[in-house]
Protein backbone atom coordinates (compact mmCIF):
# COMPACT_ATOMS: atom_id res chain seq x y z
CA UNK A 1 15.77 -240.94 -88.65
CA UNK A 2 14.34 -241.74 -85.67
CA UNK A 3 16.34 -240.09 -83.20
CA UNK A 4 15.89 -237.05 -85.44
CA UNK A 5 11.98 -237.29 -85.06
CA UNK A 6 12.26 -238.06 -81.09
CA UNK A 7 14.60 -235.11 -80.80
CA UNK A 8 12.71 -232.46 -82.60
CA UNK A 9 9.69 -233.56 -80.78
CA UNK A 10 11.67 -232.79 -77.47
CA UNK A 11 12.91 -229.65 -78.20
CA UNK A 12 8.96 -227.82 -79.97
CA UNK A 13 7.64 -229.56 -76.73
CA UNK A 14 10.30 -227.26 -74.82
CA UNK A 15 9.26 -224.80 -77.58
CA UNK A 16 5.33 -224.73 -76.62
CA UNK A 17 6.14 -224.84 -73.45
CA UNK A 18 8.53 -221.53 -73.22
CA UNK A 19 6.26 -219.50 -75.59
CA UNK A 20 3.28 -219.67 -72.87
CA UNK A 21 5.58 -216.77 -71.33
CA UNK A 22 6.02 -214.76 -74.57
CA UNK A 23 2.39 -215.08 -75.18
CA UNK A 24 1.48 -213.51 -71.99
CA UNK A 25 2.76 -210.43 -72.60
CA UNK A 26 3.04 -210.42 -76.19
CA UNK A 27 0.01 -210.29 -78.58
CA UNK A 28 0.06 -211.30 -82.45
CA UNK A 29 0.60 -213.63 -84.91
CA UNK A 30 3.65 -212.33 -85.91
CA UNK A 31 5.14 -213.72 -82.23
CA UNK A 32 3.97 -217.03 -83.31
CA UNK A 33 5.50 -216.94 -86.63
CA UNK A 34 8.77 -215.74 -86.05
CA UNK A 35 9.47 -217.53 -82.48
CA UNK A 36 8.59 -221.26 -83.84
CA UNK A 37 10.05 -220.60 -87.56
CA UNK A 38 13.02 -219.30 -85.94
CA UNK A 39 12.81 -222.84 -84.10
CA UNK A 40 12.15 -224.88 -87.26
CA UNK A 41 14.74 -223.15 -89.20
CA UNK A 42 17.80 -223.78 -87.34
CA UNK A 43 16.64 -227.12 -86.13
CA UNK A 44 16.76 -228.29 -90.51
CA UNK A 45 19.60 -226.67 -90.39
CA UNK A 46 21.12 -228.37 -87.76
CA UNK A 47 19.84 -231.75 -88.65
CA UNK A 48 21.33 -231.27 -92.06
CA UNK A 49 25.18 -230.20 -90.97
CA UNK A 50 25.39 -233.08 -88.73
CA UNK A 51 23.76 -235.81 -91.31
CA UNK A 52 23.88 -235.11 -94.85
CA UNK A 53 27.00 -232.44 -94.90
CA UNK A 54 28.99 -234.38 -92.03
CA UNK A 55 31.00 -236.23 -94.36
CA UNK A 56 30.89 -233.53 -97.32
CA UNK A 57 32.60 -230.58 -94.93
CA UNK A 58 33.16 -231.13 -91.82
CA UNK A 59 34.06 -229.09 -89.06
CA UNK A 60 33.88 -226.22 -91.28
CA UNK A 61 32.61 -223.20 -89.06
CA UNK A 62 29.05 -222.83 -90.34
CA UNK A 63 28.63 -225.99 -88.20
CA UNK A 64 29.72 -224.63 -85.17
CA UNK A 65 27.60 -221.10 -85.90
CA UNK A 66 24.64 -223.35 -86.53
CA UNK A 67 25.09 -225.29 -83.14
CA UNK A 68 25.54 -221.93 -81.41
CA UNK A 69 22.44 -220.67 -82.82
CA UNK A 70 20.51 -223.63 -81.38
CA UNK A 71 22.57 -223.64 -78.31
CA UNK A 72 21.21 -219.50 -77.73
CA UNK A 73 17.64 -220.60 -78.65
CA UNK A 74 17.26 -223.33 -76.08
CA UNK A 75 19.35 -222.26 -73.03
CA UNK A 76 17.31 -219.32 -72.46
CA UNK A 77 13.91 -221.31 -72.74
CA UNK A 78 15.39 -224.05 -70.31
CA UNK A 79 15.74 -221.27 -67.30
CA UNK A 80 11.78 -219.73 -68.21
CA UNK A 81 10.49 -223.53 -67.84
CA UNK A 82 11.36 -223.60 -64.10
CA UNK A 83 8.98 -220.60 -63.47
CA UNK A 84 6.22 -221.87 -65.44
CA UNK A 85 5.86 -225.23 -63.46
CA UNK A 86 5.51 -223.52 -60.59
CA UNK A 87 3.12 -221.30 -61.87
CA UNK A 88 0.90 -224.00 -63.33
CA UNK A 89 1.37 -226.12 -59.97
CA UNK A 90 -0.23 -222.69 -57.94
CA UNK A 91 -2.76 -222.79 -60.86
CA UNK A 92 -3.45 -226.07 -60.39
CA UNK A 93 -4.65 -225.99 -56.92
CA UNK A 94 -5.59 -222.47 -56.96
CA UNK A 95 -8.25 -224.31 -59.92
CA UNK A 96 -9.05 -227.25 -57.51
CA UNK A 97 -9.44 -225.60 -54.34
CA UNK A 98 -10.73 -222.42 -54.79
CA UNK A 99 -11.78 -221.21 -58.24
CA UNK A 100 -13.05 -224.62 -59.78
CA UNK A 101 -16.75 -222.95 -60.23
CA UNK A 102 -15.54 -219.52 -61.49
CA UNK A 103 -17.38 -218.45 -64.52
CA UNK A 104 -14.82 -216.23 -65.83
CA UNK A 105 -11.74 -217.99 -65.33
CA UNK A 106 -12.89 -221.25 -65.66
CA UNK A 107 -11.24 -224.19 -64.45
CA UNK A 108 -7.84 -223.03 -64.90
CA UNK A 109 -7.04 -218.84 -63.79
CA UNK A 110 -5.34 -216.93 -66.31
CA UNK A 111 -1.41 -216.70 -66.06
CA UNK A 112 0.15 -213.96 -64.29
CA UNK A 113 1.88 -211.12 -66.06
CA UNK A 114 4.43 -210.34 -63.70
CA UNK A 115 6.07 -214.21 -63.29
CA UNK A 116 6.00 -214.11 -67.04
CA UNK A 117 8.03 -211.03 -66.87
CA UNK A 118 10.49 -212.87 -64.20
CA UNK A 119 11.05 -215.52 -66.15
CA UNK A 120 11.75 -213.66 -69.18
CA UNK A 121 13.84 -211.72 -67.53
CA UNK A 122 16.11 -214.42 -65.84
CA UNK A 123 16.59 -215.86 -69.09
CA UNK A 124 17.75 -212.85 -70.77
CA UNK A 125 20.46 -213.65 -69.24
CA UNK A 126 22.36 -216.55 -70.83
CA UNK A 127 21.08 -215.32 -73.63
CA UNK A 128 22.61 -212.30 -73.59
CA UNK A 129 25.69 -214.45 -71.96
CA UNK A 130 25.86 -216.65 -74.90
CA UNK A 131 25.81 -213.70 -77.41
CA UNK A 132 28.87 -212.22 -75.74
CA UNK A 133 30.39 -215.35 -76.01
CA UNK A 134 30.06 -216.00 -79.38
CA UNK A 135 31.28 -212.20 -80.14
CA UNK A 136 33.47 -211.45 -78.21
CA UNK A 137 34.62 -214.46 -76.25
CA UNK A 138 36.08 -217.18 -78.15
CA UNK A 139 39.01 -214.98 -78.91
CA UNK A 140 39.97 -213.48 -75.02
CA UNK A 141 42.43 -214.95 -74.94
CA UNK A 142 43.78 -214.92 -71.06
CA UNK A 143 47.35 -215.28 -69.63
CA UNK A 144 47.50 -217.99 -66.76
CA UNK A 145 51.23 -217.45 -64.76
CA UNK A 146 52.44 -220.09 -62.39
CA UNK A 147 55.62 -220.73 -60.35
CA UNK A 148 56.20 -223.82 -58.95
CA UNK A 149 59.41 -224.99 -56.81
CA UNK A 150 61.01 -228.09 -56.88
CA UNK A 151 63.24 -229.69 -54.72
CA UNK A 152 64.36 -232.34 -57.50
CA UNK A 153 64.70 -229.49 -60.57
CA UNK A 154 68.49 -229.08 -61.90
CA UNK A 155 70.18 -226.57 -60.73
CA UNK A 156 70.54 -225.17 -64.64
CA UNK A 157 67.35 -224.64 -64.90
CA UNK A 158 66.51 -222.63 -62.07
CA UNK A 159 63.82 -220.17 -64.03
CA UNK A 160 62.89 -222.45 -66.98
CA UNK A 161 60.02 -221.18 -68.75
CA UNK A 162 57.03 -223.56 -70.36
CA UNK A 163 54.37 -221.79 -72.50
CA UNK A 164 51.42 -224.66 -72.90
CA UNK A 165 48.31 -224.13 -75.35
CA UNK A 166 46.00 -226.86 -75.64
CA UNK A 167 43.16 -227.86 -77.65
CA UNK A 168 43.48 -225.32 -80.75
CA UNK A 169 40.42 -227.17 -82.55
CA UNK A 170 41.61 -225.00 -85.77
CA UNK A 171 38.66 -226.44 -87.50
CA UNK A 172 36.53 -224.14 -85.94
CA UNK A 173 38.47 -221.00 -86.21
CA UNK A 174 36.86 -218.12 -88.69
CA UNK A 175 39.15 -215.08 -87.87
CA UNK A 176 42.90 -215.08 -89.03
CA UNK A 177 43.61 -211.92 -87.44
CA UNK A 178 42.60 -212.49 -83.60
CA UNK A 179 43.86 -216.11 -83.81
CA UNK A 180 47.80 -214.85 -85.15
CA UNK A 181 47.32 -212.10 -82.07
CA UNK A 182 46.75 -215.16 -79.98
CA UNK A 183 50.01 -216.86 -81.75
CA UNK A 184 51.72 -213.63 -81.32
CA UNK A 185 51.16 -213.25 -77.50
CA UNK A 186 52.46 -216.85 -77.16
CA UNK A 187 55.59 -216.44 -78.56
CA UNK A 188 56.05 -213.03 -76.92
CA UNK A 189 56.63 -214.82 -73.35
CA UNK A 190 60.19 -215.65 -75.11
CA UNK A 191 59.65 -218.73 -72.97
CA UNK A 192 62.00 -221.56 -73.21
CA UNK A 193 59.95 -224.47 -74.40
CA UNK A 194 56.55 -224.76 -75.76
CA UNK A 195 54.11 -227.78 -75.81
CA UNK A 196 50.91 -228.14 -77.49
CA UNK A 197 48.62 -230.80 -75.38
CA UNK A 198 46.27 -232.11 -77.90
CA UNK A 199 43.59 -231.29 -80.17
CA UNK A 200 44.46 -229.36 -82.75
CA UNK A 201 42.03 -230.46 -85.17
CA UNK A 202 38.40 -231.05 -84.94
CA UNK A 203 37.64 -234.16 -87.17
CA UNK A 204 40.10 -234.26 -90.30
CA UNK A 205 44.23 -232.99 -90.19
CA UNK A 206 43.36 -231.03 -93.63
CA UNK A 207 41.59 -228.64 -91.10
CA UNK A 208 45.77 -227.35 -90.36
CA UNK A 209 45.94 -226.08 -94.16
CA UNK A 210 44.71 -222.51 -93.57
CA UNK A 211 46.41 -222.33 -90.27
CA UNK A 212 50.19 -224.18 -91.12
CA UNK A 213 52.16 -221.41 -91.59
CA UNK A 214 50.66 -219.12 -88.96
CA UNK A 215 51.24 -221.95 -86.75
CA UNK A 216 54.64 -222.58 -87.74
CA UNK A 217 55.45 -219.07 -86.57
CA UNK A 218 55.56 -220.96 -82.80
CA UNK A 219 58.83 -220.51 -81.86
CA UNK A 220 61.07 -221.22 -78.82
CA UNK A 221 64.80 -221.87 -77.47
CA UNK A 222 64.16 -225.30 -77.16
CA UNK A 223 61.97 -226.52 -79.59
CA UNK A 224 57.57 -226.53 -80.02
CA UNK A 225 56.73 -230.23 -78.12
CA UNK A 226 52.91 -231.38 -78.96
CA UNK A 227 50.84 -234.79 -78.40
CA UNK A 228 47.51 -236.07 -79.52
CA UNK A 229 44.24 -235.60 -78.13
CA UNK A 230 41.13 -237.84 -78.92
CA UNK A 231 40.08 -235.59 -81.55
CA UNK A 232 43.58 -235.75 -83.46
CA UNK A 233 42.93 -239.45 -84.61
CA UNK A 234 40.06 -238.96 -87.04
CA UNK A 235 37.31 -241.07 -85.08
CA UNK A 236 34.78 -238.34 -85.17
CA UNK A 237 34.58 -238.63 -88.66
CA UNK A 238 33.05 -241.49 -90.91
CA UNK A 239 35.77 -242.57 -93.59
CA UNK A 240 35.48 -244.55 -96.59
CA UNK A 241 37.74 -247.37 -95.60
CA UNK A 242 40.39 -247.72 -93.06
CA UNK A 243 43.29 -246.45 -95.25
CA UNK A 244 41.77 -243.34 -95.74
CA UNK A 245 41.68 -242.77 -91.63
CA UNK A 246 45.76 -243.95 -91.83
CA UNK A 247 46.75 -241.10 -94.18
CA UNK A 248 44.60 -239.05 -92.49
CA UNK A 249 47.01 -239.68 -89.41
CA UNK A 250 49.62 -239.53 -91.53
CA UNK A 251 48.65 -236.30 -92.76
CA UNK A 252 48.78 -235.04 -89.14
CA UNK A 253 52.49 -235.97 -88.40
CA UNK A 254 53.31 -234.80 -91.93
CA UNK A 255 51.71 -231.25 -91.07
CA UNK A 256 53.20 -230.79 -87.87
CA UNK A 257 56.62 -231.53 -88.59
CA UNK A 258 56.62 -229.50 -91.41
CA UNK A 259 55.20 -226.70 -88.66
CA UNK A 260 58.30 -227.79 -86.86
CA UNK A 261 56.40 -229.15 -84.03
CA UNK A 262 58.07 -232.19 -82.65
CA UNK A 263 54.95 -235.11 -81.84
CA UNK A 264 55.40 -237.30 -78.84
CA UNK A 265 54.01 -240.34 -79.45
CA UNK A 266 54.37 -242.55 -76.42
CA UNK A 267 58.19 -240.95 -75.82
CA UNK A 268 60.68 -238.48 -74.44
CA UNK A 269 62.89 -236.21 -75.18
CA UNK A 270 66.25 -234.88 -72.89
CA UNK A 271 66.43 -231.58 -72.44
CA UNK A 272 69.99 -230.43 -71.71
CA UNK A 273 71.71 -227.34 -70.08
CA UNK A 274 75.25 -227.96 -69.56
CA UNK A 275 75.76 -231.56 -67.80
CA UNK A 276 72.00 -231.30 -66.28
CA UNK A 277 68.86 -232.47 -68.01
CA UNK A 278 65.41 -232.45 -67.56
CA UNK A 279 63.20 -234.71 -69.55
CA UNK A 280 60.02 -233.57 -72.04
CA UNK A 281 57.32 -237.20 -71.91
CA UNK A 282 54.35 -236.80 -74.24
CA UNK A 283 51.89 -240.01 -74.06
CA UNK A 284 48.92 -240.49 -76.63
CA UNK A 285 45.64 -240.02 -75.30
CA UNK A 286 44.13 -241.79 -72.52
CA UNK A 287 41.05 -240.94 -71.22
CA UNK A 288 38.05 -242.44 -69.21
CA UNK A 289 35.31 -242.93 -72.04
CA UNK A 290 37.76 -242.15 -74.77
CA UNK A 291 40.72 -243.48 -77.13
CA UNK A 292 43.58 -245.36 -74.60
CA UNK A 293 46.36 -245.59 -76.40
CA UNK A 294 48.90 -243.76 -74.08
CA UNK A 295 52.14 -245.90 -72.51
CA UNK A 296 53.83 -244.55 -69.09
CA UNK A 297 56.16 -247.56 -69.56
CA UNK A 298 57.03 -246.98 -72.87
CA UNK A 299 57.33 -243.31 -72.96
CA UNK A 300 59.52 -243.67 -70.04
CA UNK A 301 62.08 -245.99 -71.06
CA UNK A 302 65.60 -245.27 -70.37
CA UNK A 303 64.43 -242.59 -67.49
CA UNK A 304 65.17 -243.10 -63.81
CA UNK A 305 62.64 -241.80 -60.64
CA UNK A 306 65.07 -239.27 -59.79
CA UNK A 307 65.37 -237.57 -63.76
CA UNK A 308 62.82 -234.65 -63.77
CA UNK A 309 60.29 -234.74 -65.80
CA UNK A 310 57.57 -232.80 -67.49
CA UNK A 311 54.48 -235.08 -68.58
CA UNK A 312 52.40 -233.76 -71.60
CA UNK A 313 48.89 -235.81 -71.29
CA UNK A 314 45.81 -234.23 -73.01
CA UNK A 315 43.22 -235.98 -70.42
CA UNK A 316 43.54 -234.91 -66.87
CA UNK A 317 41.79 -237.72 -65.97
CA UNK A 318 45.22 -239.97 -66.80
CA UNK A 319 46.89 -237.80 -63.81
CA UNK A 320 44.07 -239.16 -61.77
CA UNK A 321 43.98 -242.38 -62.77
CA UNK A 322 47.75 -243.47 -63.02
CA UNK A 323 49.85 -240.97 -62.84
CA UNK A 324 49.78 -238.61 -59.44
CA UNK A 325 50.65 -241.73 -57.54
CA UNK A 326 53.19 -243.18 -60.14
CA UNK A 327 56.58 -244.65 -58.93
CA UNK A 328 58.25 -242.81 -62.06
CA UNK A 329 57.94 -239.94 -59.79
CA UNK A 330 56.38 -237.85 -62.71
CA UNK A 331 56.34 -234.06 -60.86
CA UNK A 332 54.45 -231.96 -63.62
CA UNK A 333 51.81 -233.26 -65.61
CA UNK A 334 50.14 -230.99 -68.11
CA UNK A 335 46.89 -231.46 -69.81
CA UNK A 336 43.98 -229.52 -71.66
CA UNK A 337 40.53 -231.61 -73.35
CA UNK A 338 37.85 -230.20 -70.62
CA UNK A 339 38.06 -226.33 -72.28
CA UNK A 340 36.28 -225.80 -68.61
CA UNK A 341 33.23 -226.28 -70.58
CA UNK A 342 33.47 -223.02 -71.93
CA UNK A 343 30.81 -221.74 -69.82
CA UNK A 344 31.22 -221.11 -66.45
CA UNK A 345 32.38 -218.49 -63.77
CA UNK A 346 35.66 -217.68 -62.14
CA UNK A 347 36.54 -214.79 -59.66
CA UNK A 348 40.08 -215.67 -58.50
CA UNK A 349 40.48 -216.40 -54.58
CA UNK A 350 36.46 -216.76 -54.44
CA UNK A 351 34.59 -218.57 -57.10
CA UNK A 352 35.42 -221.04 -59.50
CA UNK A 353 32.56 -223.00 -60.91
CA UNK A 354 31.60 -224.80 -64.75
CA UNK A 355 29.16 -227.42 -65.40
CA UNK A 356 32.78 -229.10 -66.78
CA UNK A 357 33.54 -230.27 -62.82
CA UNK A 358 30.14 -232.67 -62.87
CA UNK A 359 32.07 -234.34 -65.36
CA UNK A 360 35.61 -233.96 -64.59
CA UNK A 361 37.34 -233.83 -60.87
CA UNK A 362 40.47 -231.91 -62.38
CA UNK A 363 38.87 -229.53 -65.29
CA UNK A 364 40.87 -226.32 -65.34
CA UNK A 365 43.92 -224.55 -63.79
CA UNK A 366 46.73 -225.76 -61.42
CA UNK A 367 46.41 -228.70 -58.78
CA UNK A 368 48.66 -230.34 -56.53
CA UNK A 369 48.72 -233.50 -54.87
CA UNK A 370 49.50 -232.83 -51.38
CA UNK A 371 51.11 -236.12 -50.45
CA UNK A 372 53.28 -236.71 -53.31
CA UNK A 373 53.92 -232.94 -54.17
CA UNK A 374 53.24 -233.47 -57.54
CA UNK A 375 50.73 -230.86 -60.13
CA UNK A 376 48.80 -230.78 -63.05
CA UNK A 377 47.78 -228.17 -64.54
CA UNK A 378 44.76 -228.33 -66.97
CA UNK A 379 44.79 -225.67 -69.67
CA UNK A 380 41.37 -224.48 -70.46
CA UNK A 381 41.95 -224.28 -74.34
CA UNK A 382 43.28 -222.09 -76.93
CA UNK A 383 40.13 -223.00 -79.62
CA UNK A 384 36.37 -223.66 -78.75
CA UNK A 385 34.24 -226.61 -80.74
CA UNK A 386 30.24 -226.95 -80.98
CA UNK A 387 29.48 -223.61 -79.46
CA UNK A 388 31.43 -221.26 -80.99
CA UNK A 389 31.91 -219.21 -78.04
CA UNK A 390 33.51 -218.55 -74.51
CA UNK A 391 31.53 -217.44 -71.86
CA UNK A 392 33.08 -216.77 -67.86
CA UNK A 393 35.69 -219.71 -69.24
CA UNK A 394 38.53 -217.86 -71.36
CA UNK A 395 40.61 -218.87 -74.15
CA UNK A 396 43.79 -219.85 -72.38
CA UNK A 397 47.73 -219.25 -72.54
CA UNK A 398 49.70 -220.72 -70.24
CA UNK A 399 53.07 -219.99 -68.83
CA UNK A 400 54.99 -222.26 -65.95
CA UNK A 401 58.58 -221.25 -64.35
CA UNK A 402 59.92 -223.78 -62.96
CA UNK A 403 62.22 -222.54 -59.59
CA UNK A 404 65.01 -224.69 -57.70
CA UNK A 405 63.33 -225.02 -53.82
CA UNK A 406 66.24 -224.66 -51.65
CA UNK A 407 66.31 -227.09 -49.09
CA UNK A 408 66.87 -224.33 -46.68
CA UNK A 409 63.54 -223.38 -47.48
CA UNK A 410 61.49 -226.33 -46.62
């Protein structure tokens, strides 16, 4: 309760703070009314989703619509608060230095219309951002084309095609039709193999009901790979007992077999065209400040430095940590669990920025390590969780060919 009280405190102290703006050029109770009821409503709101209803129905998408509501609210006050310091700071000495004895303005002068009007104006827009998102966004679903060369790659499977989603978060989904088209453009690449890197749930596997047999639709030559992210283990979510949280787990393998997606749990699989191979390793999670439960060694045994493999690893920050400079000689890693934030910008050849890189080092698209020759590539997610919304930072699809690099070529 009181974290509750300390954080609604914060945010109607942001709230006073902001409206000083609105009230400058806006007269009328009615302002008053609807700006801080507007507050107060979604704030209960939101307090009552994540306390009371988080263990009656969770990760149902009223939660996320509620959290996007807030999110919308405050972002744009956060970016008029800026403008208003400085303001009061010239006020301040403008009251101290020079108009301390003025009759009319009195200690204080009046605030200015036209930095009100600035301010208001520079945040209209990540609000108007945020909207987009939330409408149009979350479901732009982009395609993301790489070809990488290998020196080490089997001859037979010079051209081998990888479609990677990541991070479905199904919980959060609230439109059948725009998430089959995303399902649908998947499975048009005709690609060879595809692998699902984590996260396909929110909080509870009974999230995949609606969604199983769109999702078993995912088809390619060689089979539909997936792994867990930290999200697929239930520990966002407070159970009864422990054996509630096991056949909740359960429940998850259960599901995705029956989608016909094959679940790597600390393993590998042998891919095979004619007498050449490549190998498929999917670890469990492992991830700085999250669940560690993934195994190089054990996913590995029985493979040699010189079989080629494909690593399926929901954290990027496992390529960073152990696996770019592994002696397995693991020469594509692919991952998902930053979503790029969601929120961010990217021209291609220019700019690419998200809040998501203060947190991460590797947060979205392709990277190499130059000494070793070795890439991950971080899908930025198929789904979206809290806000419900994409903005700058689209819903991704993913598709790698993998080319033979002649030697001649070097």
């Amino acid at each position: 309760m009181l974290r509750w009280i300390i954080f609604f405190i914060i945010i109607f102290l942001i709230d006073i703070y902001a409206f000083q703006a609105f009230r400058v050029l806006f007269k009328g109770y009615w302002l008053s009314i609807l700006y801080f009821g507007l507050t107060l409503i979604i704030l209960i709101g939101l307090s009552l989703e994540l306390s009371i209803f988080n263990n009656v129905r969770p990760s149902q998408p009223f939660r996320a619509y509620i959290l996007g509501a807030f999110i919308v609210i405050l972002v744009p006050k956060l970016f008029v608060i800026p403008f208003l310091l400085v303001e009061d700071i010239y006020r301040l000495i403008n009251g101290i230095f020079i108009n301390s004895n003025d009759p009319e303005t009195g200690f204080l002068p009046s605030r200015r219309k036209f930095i009100s009007t600035i301010a208001l104006s520079v945040a209209a827009i990540p609000f108007t951002s945020l909207l987009f998102g939330i409408f149009k966004g979350r479901y732009n679903y982009q395609m993301h084309r790489h070809t990488l060369e290998f020196e080490d790659l089997p001859e037979a499977f010079d051209g081998y095609t990888i479609t990677q989603l990541s991070d479905l978060h199904c919980g959060s989904f609230d439109n059948y039709d725009k998430v089959k088209y995303g399902i649908d453009l998947t499975n048009a690449q005709n690609s060879d193999l595809i692998v699902l890197t984590g996260d396909v749930v929110n909080n509870i596997s009974k999230e995949l009901y609606p969604w199983k047999k769109l999702f078993s639709e995912l088809k390619a030559k060689d089979g539909v790979y997936s792994i867990l992210g930290n999200h697929d283990y239930g520990d966002y979510f407070k159970w009864k007992n422990s054996s509630d949280k096991i056949e909740n787990f359960e429940l998850l393998k259960r599901l995705k077999k029956e989608m016909g997606w094959k679940l790597l749990l600390n393993e590998h699989v042998r891919i095979k065209r004619g007498n050449e191979q490549i190998a498929v390793v999917g670890v469990e999670n492992w991830g700085l400040g999250f669940i560690k439960k993934g195994d190089l060694n054990k996913a590995s045994e029985g493979l040699s430095d010189k079989d080629f493999k494909v690593l399926l690893s929901h954290d990027p920050t496992h390529w960073q940590e152990e696996v770019k400079d592994n002696s397995r000689n693991f020469l594509l890693t692919l991952s998902g669990h930053t979503h790029g934030m969601q929120f961010g910008i990217e021209i291609p050849g220019f700019l690419k920025w998200s809040p998501a890189k203060w947190r991460y080092k590797y947060w979205a698209g392709m990277y190499e390590h130059s000494q070793t020759k070795r890439y991950l590539n971080v899908n930025r997610g198929f789904g979206y969780i809290a806000y419900p919304g994409r903005v700058g930072i689209w819903p991704e699809i993913t598709v790698i060919e993998l080319r033979k690099k002649r030697k001649a070529d070097s």
